[in-house]
Protein backbone atom coordinates (compact mmCIF):
# COMPACT_ATOMS: atom_id res chain seq x y z
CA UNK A 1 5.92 -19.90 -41.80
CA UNK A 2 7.34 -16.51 -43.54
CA UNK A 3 3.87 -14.00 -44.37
CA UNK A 4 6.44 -13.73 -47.58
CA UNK A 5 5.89 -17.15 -48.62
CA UNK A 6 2.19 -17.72 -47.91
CA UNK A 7 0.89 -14.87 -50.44
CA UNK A 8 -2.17 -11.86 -50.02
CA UNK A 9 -5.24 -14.67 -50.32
CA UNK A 10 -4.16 -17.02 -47.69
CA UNK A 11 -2.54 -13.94 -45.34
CA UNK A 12 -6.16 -12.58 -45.65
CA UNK A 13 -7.60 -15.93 -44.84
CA UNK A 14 -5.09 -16.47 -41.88
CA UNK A 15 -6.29 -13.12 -40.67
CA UNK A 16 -9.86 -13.77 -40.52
CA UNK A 17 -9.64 -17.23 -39.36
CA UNK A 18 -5.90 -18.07 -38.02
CA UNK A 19 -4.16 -17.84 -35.13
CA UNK A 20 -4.44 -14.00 -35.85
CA UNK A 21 -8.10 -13.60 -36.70
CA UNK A 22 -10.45 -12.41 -34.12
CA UNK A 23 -12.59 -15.84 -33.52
CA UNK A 24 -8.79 -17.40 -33.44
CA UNK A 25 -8.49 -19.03 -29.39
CA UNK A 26 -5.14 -18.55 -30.15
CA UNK A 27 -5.19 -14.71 -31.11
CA UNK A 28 -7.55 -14.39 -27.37
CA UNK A 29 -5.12 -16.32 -25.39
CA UNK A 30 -2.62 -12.88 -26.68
CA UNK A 31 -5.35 -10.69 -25.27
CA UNK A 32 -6.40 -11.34 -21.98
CA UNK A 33 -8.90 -7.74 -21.58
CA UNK A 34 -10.14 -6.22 -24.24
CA UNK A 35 -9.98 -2.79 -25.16
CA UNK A 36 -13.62 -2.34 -23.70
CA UNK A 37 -12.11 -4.41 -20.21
CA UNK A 38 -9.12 -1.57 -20.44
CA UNK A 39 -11.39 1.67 -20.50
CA UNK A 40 -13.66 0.58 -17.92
CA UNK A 41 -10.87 -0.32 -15.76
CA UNK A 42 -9.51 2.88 -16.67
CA UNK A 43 -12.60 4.60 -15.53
CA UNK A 44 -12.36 2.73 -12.33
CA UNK A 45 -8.76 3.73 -11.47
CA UNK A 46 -9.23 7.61 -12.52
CA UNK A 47 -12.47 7.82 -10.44
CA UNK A 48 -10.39 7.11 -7.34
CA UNK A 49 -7.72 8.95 -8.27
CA UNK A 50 -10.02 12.02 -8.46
CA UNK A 51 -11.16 11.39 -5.54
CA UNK A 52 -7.35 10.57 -3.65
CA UNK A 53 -6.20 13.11 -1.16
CA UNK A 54 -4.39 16.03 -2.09
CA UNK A 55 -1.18 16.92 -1.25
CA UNK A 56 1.12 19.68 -1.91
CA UNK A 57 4.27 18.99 -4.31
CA UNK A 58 6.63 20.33 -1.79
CA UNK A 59 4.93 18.41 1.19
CA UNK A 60 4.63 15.01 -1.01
CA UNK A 61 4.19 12.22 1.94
CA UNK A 62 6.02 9.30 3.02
CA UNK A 63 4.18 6.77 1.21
CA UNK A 64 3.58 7.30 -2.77
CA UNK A 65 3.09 4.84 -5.45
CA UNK A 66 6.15 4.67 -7.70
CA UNK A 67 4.48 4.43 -11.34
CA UNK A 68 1.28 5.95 -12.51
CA UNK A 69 -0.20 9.38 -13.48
CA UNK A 70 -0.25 12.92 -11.47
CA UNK A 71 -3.18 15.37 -11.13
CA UNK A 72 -1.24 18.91 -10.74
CA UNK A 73 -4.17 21.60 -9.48
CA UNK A 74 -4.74 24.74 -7.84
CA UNK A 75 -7.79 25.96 -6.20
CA UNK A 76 -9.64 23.13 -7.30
CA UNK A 77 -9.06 24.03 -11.07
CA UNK A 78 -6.86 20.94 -12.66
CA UNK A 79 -3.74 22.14 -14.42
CA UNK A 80 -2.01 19.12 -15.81
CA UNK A 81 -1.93 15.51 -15.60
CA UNK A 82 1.10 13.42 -16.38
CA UNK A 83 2.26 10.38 -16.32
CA UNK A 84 5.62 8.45 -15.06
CA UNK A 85 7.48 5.47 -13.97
CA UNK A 86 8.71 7.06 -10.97
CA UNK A 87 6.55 9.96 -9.12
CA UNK A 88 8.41 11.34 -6.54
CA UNK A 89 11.66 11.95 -8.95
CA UNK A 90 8.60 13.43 -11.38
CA UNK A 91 7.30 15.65 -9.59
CA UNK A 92 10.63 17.10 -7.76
CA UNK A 93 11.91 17.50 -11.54
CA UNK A 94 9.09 19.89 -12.10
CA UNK A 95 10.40 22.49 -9.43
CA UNK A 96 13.91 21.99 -11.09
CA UNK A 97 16.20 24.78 -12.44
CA UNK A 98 16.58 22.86 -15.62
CA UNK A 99 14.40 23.28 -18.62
CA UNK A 100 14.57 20.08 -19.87
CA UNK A 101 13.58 18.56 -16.49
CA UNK A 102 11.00 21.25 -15.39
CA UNK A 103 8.82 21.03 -18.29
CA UNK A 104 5.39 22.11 -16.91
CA UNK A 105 7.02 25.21 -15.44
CA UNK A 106 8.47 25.93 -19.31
CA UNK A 107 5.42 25.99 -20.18
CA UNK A 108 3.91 27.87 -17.83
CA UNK A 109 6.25 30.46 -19.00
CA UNK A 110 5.59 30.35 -21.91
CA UNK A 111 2.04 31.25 -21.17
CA UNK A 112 2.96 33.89 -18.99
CA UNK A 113 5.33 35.51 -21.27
CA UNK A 114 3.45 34.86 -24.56
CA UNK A 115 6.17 32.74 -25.81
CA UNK A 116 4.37 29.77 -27.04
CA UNK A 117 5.97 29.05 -30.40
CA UNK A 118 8.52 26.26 -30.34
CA UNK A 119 12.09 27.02 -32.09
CA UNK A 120 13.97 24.82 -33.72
CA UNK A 121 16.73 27.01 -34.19
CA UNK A 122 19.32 28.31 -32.14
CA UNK A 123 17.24 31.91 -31.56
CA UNK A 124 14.01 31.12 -29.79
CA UNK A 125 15.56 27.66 -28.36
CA UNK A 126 14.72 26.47 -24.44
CA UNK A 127 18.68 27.98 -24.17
CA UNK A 128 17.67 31.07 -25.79
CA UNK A 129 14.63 32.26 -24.08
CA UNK A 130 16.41 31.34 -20.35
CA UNK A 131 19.04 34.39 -21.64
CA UNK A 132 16.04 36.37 -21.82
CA UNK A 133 15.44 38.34 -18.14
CA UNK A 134 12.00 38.44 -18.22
CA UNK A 135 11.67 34.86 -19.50
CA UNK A 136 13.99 33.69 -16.63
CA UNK A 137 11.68 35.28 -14.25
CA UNK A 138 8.66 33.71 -15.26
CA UNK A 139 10.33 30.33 -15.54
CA UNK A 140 11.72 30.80 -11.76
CA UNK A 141 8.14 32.04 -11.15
CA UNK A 142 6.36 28.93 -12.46
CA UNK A 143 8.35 26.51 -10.79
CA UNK A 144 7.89 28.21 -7.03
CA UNK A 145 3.99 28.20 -7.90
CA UNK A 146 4.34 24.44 -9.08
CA UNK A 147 5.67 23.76 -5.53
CA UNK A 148 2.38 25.10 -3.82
CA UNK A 149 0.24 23.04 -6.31
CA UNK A 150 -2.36 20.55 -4.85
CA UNK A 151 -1.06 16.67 -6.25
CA UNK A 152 -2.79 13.64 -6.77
CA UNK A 153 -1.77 10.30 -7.31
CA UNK A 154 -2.91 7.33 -9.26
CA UNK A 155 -0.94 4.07 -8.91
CA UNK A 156 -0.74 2.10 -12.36
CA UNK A 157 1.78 0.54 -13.52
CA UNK A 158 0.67 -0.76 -17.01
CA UNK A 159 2.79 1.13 -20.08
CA UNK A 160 -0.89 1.02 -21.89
CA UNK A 161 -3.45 1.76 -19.34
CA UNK A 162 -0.93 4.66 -17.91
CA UNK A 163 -0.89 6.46 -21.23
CA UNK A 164 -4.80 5.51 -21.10
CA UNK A 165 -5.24 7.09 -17.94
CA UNK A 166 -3.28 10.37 -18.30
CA UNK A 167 -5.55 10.87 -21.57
CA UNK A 168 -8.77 9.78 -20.12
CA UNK A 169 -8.02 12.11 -16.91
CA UNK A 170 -6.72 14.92 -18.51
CA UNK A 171 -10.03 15.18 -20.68
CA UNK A 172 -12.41 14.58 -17.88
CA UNK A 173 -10.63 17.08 -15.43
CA UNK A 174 -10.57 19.40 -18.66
CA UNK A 175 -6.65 19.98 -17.34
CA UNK A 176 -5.39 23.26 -18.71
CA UNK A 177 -2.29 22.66 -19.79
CA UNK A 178 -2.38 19.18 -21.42
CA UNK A 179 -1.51 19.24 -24.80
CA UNK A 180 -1.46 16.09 -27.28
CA UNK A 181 -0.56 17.63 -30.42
CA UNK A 182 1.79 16.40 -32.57
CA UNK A 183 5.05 18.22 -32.98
């Protein structure tokens, strides 16, 4: 049945007691954890991946997971934490001569240089500030130092609990460089 045709009082109804309201069996068939069952799993998985061996990025070992969320550190301190659907690839992009690749050490630049304000325009563009010497430098900078960083890895291959995960972790581990403004 079209929502179109039904009308507002019976789409309301349907909602609060159809096959989309929330004492539906039908609606908790769709929903096998709840959003409470997805945080403390969450929990669950970022504990041990706190707790995972460290490795450096440049010495990453045989065995990885393939999807799931990275702890980037040094000295103990956490720096970032992202997420991806292939680590390895992830992580090696990060060391990358290519700004659009090596996006952690852009930023680190950034910070270095003082540089911080995105530019939508040609001056002040990615392009633009690789021209600059001193820019270059601390870009080239940041990704050797991203090299020496301690990793960690979380498997998880869930879309949801991934993004989950790289939140929850990156608040927890009070990760410098994590940054979930809007743009």
């Amino acid at each position: 049945m079209s929502i179109h045709k039904i009308g507002r009082p019976a789409l309301v109804a349907l909602f609060e007691t159809g096959p989309l309201g929330p004492t539906s069996e039908a609606f908790s068939g769709m929903m096998p954890e709840t959003f409470d069952e997805i945080i403390a799993s969450v929990k669950r998985v970022a504990s041990k991946g706190v707790a995972s061996a460290k490795h450096k990025v440049s010495e990453l070992p045989r065995e990885l997971p393939r999807a799931g969320v990275y702890l980037l550190s040094e000295d103990g301190v956490y720096l970032y934490v992202g997420r991806t659907n292939n680590i390895r690839r992830r992580l090696q992009y990060h060391t990358r001569n290519n700004h659009n690749q090596a996006t952690f050490a852009f930023l680190l630049a950034r910070h270095k240089t003082g540089r911080l304000e995105a530019s939508y325009q040609a001056t002040g563009s990615r392009a633009d500030l690789l021209r600059d010497p001193g820019f270059k430098d601390a870009f080239d900078a940041a990704r050797a130092q991203i090299r020496t960083m301690d990793v960690q890895v979380v498997e998880e291959c869930d879309p949801v609990k991934q993004a989950l995960l790289e939140i929850y972790l990156a608040h927890v581990t009070h990760a410098k460089y994590n940054d979930f403004d809007t743009h």
